[in-house]
N, C-alpha and C. Protein backbone atom coordinates (compact mmCIF):
# COMPACT_ATOMS: atom_id res chain seq x y z
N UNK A 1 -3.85 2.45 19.66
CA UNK A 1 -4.93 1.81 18.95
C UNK A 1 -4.42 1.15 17.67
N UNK A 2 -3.57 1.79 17.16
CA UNK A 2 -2.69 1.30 16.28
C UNK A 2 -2.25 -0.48 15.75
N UNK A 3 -1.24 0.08 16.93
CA UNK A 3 -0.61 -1.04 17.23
C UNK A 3 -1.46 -2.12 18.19
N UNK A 4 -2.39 -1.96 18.77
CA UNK A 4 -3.41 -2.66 19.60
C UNK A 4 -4.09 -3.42 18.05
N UNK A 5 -4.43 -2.84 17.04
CA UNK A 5 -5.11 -3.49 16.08
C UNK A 5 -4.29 -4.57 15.21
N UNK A 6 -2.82 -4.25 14.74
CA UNK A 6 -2.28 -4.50 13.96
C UNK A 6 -2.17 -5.85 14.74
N UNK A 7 -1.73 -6.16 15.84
CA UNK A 7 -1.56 -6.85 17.22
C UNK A 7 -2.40 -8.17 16.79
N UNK A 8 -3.83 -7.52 16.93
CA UNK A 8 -4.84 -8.25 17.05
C UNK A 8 -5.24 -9.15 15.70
N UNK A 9 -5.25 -8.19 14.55
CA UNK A 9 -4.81 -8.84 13.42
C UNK A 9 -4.44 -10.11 13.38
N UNK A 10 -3.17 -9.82 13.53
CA UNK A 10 -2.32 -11.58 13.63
C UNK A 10 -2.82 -12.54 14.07
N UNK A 11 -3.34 -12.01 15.85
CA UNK A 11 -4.21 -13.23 16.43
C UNK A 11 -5.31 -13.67 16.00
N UNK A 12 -6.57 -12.86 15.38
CA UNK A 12 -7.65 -13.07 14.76
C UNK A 12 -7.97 -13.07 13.55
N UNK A 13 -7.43 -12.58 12.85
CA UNK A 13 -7.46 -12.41 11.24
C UNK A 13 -8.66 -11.14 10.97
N UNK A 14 -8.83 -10.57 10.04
CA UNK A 14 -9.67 -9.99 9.43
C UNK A 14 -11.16 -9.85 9.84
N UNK A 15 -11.97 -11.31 9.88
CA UNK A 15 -13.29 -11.25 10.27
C UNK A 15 -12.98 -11.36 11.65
N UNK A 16 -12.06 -11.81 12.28
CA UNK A 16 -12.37 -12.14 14.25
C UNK A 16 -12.41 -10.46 14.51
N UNK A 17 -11.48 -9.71 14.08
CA UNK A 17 -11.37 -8.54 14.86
C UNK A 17 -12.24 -7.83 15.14
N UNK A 18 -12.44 -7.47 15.84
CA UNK A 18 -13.96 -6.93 17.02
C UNK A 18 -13.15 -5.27 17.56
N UNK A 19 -13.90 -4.07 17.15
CA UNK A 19 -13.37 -2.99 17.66
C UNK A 19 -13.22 -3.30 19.11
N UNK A 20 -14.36 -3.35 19.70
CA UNK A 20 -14.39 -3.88 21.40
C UNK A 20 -12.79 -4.66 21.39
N UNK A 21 -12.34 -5.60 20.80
CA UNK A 21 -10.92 -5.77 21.34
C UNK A 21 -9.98 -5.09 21.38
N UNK A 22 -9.97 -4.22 19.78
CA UNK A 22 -8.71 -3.10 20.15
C UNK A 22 -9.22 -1.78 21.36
N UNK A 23 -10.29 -1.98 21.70
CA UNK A 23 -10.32 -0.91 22.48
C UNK A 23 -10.23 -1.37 23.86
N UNK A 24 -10.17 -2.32 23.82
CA UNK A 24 -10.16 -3.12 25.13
C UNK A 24 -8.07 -2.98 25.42
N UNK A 25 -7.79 -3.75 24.16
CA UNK A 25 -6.09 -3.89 24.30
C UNK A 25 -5.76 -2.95 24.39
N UNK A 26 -5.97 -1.75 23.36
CA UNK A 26 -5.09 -0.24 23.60
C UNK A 26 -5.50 0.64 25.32
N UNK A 27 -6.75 0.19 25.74
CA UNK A 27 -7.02 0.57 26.98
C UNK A 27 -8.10 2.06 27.01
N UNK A 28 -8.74 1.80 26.01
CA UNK A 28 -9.56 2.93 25.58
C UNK A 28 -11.31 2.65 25.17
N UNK A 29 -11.96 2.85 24.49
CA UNK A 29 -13.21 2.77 24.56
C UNK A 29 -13.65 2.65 23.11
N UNK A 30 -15.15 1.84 22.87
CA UNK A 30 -15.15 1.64 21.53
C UNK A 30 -15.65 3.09 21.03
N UNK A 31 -16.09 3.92 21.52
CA UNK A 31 -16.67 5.44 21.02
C UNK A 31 -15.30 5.89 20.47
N UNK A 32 -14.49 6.41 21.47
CA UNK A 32 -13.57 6.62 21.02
C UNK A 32 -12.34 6.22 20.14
N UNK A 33 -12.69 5.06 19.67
CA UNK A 33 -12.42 4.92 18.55
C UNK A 33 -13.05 5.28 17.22
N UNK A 34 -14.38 5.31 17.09
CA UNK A 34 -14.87 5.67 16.04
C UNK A 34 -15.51 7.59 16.12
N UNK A 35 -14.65 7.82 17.12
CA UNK A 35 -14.19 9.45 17.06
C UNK A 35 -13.41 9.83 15.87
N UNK A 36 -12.51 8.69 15.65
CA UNK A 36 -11.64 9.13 15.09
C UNK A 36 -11.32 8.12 13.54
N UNK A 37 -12.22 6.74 13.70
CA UNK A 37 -12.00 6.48 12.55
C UNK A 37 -13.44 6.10 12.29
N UNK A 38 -14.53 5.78 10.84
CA UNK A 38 -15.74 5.48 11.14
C UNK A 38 -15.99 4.56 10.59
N UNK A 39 -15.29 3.31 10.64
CA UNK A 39 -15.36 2.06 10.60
C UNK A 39 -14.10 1.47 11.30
N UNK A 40 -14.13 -0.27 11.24
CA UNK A 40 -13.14 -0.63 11.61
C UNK A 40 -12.16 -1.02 9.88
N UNK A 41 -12.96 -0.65 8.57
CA UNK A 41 -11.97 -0.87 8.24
C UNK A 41 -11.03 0.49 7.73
N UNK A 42 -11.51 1.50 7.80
CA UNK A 42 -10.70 2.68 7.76
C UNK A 42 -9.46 2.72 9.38
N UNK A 43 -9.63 2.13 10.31
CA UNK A 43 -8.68 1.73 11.21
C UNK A 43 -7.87 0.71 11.09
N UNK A 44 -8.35 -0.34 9.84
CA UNK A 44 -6.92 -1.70 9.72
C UNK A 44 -6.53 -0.71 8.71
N UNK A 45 -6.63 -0.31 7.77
CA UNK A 45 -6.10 0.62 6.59
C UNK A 45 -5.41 1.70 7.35
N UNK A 46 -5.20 2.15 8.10
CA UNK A 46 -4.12 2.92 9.03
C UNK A 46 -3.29 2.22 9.40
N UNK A 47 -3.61 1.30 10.16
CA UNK A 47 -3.02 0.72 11.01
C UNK A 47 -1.92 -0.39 10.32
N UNK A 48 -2.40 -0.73 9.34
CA UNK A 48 -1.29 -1.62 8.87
C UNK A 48 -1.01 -0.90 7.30
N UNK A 49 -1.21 0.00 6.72
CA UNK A 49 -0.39 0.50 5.56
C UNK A 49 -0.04 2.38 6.66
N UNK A 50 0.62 2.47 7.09
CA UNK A 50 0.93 3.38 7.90
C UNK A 50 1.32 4.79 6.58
N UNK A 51 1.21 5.92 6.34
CA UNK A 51 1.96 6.58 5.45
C UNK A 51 2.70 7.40 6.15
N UNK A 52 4.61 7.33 5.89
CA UNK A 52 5.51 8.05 6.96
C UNK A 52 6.64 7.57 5.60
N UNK A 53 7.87 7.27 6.80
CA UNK A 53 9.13 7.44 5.84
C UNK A 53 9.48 6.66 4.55
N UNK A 54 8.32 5.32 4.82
CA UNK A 54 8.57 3.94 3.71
C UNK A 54 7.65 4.74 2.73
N UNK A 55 6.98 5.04 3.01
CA UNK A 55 5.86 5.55 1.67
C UNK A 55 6.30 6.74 1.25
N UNK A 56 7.27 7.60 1.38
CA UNK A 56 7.60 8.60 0.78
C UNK A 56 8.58 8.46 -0.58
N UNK A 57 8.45 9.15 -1.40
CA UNK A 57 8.82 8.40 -2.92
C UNK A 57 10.50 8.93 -3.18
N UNK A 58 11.17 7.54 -3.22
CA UNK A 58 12.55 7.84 -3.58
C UNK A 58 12.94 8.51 -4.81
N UNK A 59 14.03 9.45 -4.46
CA UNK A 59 14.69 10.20 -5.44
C UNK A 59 15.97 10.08 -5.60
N UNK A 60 16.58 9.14 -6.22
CA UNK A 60 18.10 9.01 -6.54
C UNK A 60 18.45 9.49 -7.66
N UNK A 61 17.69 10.26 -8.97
CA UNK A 61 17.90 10.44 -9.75
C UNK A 61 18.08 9.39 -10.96
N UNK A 62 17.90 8.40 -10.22
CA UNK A 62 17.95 7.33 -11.60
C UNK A 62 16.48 6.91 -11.48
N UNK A 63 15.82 6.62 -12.51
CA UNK A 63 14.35 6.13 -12.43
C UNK A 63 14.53 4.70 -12.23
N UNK A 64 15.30 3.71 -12.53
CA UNK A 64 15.40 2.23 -12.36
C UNK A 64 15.78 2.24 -11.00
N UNK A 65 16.10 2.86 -10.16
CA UNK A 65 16.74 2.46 -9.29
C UNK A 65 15.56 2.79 -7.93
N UNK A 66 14.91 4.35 -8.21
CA UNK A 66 14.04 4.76 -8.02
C UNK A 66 12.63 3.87 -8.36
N UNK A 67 12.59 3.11 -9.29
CA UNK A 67 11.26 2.24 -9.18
C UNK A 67 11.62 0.77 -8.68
N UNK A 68 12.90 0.18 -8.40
CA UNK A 68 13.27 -0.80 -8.16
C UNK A 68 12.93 -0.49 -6.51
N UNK A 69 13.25 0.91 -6.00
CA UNK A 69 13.00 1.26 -4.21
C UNK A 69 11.44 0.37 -4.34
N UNK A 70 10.53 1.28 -4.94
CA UNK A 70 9.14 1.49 -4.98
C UNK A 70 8.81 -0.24 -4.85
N UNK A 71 8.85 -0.92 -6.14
CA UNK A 71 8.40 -1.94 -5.58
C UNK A 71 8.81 -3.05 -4.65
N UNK A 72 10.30 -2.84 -4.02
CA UNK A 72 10.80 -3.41 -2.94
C UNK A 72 9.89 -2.50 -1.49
N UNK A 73 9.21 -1.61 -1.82
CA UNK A 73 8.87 -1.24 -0.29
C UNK A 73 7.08 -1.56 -0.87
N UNK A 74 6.63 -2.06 -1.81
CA UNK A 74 5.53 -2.51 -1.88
C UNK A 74 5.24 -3.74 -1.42
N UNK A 75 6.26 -4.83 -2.10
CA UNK A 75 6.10 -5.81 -1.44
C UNK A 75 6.06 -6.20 -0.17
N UNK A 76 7.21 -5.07 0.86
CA UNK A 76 7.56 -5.38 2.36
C UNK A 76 6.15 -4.92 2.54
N UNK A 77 5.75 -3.87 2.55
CA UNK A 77 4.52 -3.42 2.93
C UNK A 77 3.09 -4.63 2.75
N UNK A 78 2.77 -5.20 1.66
CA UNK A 78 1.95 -6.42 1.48
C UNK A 78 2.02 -7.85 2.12
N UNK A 79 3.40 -7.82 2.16
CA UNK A 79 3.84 -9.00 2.83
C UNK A 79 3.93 -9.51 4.20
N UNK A 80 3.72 -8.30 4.93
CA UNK A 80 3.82 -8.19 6.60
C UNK A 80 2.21 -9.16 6.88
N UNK A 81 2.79 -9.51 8.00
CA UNK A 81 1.51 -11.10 8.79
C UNK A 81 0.05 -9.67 8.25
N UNK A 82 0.66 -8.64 9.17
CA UNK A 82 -0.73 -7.63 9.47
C UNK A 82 -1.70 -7.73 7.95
N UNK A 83 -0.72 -7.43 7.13
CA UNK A 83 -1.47 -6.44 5.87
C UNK A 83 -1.97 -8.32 5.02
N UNK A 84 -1.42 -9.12 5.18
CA UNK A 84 -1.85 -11.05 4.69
C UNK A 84 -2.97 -11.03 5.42
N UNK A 85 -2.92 -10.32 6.74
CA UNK A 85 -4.17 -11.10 7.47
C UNK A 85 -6.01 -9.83 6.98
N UNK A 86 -5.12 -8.57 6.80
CA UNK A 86 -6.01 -7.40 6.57
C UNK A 86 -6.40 -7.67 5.03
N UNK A 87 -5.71 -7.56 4.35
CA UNK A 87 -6.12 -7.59 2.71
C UNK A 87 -7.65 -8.09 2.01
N UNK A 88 -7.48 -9.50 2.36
CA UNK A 88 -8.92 -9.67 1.57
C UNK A 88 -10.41 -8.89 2.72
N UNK A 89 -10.30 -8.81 3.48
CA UNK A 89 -11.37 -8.24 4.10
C UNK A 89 -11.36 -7.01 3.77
N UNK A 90 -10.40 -6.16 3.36
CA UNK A 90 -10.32 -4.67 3.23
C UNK A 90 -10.98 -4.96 1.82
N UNK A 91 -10.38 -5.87 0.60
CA UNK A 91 -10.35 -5.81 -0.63
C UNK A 91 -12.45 -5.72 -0.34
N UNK A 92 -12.81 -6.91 0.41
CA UNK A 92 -14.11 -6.84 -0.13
C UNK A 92 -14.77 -5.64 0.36
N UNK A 93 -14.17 -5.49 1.71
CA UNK A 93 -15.34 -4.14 1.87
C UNK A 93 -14.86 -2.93 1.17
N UNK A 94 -14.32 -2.50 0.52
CA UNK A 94 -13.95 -1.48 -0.38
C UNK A 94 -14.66 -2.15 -1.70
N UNK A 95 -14.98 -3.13 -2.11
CA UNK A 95 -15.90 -3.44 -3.11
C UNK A 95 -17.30 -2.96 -2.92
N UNK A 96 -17.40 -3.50 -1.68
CA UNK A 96 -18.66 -3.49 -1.41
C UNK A 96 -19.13 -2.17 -1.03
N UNK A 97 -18.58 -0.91 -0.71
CA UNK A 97 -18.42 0.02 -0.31
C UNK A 97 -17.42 1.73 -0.98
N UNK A 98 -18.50 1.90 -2.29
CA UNK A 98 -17.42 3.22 -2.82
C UNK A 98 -16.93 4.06 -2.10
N UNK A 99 -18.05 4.37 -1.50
CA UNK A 99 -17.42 5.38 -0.17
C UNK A 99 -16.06 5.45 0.68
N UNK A 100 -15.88 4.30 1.19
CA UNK A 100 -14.63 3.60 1.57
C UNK A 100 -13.86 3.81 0.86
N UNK A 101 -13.55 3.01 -0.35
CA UNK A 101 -12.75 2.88 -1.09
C UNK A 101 -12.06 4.15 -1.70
N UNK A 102 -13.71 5.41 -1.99
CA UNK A 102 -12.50 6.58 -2.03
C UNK A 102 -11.56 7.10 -0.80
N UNK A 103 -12.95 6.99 0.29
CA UNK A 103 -11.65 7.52 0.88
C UNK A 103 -10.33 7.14 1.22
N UNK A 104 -10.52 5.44 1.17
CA UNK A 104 -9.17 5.39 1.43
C UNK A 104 -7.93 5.18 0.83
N UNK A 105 -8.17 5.76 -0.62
CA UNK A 105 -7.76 6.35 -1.69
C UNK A 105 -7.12 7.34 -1.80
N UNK A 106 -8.36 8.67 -0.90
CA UNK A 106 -7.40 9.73 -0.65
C UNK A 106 -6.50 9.76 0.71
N UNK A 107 -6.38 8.74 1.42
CA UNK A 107 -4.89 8.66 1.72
C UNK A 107 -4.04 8.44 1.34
N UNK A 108 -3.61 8.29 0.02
CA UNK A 108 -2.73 8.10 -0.98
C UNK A 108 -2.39 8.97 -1.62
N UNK A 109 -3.27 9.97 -1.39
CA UNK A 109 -3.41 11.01 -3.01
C UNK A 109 -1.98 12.00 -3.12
N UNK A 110 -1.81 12.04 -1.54
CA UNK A 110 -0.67 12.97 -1.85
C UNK A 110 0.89 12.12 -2.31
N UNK A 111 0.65 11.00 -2.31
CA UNK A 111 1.92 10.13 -2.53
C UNK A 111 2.10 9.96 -3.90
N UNK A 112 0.68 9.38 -4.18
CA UNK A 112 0.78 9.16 -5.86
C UNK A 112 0.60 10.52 -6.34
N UNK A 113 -0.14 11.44 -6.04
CA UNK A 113 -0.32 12.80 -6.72
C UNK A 113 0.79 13.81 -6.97
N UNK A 114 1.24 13.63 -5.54
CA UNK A 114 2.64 14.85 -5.91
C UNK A 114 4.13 14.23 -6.28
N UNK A 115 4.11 13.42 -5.06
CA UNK A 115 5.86 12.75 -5.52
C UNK A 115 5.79 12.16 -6.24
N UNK A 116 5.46 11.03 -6.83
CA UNK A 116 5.73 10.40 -7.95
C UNK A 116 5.43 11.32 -8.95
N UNK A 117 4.34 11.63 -9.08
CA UNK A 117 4.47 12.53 -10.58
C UNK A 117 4.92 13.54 -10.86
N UNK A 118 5.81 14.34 -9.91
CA UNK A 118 7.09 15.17 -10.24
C UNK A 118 7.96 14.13 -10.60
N UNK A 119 8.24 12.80 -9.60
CA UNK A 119 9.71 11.75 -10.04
C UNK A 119 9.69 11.45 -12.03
N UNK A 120 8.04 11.72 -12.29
CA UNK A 120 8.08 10.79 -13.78
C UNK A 120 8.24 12.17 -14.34
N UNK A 121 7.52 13.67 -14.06
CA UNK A 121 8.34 14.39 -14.96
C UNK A 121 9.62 14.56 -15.04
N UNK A 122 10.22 14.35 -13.97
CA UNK A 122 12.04 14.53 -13.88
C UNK A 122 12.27 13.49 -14.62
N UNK A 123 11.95 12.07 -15.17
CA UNK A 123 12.49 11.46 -15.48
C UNK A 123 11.76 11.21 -17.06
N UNK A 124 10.95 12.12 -17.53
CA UNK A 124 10.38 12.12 -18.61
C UNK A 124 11.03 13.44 -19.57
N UNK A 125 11.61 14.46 -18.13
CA UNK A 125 12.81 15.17 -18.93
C UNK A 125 14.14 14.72 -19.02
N UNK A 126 14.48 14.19 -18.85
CA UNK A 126 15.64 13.16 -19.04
C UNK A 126 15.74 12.18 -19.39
N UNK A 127 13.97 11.69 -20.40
CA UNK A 127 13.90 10.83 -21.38
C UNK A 127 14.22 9.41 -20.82
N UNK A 128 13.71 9.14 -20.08
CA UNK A 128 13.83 7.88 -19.12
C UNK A 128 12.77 7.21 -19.42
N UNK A 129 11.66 7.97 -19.47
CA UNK A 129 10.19 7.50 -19.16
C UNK A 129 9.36 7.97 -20.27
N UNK A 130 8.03 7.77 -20.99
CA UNK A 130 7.01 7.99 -21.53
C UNK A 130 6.56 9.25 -21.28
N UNK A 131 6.24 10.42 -21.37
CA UNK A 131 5.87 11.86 -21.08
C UNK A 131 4.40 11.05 -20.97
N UNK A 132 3.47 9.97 -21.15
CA UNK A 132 2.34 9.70 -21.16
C UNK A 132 1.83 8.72 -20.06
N UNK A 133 3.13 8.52 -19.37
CA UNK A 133 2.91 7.59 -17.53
C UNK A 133 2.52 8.40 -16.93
N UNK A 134 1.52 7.80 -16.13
CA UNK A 134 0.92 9.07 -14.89
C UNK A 134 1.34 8.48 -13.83
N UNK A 135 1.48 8.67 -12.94
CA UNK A 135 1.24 8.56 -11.30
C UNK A 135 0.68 7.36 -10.84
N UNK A 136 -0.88 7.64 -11.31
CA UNK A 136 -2.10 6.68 -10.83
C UNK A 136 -1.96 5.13 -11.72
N UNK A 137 -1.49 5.51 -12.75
CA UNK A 137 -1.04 4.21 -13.51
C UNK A 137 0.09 3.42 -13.20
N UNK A 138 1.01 4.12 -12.65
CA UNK A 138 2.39 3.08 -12.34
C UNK A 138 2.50 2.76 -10.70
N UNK A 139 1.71 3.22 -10.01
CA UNK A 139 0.94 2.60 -8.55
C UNK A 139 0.42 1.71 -8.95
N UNK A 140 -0.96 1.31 -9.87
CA UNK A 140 -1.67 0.72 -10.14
C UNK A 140 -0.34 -0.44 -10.21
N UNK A 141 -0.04 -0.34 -11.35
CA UNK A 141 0.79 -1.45 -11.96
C UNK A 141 1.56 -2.35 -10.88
N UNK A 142 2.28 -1.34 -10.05
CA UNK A 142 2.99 -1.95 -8.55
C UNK A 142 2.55 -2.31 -7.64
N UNK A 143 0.97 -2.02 -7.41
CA UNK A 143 0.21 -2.65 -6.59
C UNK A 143 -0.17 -3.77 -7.00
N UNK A 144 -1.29 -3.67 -8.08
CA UNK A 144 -1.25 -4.64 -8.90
C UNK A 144 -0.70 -5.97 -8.87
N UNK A 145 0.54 -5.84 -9.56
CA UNK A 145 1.55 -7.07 -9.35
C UNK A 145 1.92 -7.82 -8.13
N UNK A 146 2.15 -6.61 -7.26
CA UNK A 146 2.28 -7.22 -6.18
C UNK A 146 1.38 -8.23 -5.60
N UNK A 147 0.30 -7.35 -5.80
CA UNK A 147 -1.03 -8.66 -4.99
C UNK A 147 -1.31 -9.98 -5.45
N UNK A 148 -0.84 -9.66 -7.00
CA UNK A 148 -0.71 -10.82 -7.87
C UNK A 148 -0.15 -11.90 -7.32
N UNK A 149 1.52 -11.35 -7.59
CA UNK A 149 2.43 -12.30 -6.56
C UNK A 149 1.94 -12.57 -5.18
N UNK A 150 1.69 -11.98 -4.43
CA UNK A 150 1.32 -12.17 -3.13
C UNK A 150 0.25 -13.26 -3.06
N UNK A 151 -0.74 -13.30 -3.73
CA UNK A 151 -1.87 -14.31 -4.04
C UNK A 151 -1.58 -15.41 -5.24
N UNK A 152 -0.65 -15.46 -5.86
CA UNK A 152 -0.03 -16.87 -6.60
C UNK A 152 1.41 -17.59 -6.12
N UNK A 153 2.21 -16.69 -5.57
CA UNK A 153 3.19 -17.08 -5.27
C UNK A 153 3.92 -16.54 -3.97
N UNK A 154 3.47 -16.27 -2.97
CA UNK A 154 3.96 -15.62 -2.12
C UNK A 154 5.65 -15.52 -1.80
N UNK A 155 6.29 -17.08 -2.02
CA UNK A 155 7.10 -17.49 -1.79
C UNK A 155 8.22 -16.89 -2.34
N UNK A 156 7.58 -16.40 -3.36
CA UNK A 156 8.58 -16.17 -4.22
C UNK A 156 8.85 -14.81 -4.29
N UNK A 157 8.14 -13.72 -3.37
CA UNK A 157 8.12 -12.65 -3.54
C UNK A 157 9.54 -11.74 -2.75
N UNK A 158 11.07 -12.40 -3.22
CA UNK A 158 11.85 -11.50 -3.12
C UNK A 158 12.79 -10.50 -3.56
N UNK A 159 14.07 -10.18 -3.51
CA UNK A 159 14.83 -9.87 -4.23
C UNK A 159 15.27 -9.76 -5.71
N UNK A 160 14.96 -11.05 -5.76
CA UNK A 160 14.96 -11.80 -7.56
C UNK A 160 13.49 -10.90 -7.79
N UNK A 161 12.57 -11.30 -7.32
CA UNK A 161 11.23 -10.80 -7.84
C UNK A 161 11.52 -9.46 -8.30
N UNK A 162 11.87 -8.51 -7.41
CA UNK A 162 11.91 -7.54 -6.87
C UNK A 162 12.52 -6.78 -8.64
N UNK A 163 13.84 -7.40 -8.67
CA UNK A 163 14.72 -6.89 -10.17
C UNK A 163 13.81 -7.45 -11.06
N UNK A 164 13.28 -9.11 -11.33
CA UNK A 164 12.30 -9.42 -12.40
C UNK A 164 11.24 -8.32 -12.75
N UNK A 165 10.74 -7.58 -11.49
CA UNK A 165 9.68 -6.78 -11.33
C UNK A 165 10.01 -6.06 -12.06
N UNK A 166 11.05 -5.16 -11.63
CA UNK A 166 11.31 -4.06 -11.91
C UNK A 166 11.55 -3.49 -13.40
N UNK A 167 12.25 -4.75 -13.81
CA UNK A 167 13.05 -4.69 -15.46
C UNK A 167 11.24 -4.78 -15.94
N UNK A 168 10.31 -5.66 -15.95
CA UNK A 168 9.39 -5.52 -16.76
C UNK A 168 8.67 -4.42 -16.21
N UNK A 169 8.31 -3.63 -15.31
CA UNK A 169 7.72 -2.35 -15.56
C UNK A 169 8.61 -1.26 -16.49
N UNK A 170 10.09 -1.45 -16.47
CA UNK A 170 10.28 -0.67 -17.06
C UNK A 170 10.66 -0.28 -18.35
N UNK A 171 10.24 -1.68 -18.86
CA UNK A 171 10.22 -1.92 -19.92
C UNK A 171 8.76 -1.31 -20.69
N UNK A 172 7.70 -1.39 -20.18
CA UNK A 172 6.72 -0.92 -20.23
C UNK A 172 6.35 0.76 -20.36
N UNK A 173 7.61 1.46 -19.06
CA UNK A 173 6.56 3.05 -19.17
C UNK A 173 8.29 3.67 -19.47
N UNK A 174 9.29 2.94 -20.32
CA UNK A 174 10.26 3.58 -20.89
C UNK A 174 9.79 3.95 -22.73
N UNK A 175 10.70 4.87 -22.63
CA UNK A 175 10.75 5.36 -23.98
C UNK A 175 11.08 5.04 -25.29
């Protein structure tokens, strides 16, 4: 269903996608899809921000190097056809919808909640970082930007970006 959506995505964009199609492509039923998710946009929000090995928070012991990972796997993650074609439809119905929006918030919670904010105390004891950066704030910031870029300049959103990025966040939640 997954991959039946992400699929479909590409071909239809955001408003075409019709549960009836991914349940049609994955070979399954529209009930059973909303067994398990209770909308279709809590199923593009799976389906194309996946949480597994890319979303787990790097630890090299250096915090620059460690937030330079972070927003190189933000951008790949934003930048994919799926998540260009998912974004503004997710953005509005999570406006339009608190409910949503927390929850699909707390699929995050354990990413931004635990790993990163052990990474900023390790690196707030070793005076790297602000003892006053949280978690929820330096996501923000990397999401943030990203979408920024992604919606002014797409083009430009690589490598170079990636170090430009990086040096000004950390210029920001250093000490």
């Amino acid at each position: 269903m997954l991959r039946a959506t992400v699929e479909l995505l590409a071909e239809t964009g955001y408003p075409g996608l019709l549960v009836s199609a991914i349940a049609d492509r994955a070979g399954t039923s529209k009930p059973a899809i909303y067994r398990r998710w209770p909308s279709k946009a809590h199923l593009v929000h799976e389906a194309v921000f996946p949480i597994g090995a890319a979303t787990q928070i790097p630890d090299t012991g250096s915090l620059p190097e460690d937030l330079r990972e972070m927003v190189r796997r933000s951008m790949v993650f934003l930048t994919t056809p799926a998540a260009r074609a998912a974004l503004p439809g997710l953005v509005g119905e999570m406006a339009a919808d608190p409910t949503l929006h927390a929850k699909l918030l707390e699929r995050f919670a354990g990413v931004i909640g635990g790993g990163l904010a052990e990474l900023l105390d390790r690196a707030a004891r070793r005076a790297e970082v602000r003892a006053d950066v949280t978690a929820a704030e330096l996501t923000e910031a990397i999401a943030g930007i990203t979408l920024i870029g992604l919606l002014t300049r797409p083009a430009e959103l690589n490598d170079v970006w990636v170090d430009r990025t990086t040096t000004l966040l950390l210029k920001g939640i250093s000490v």
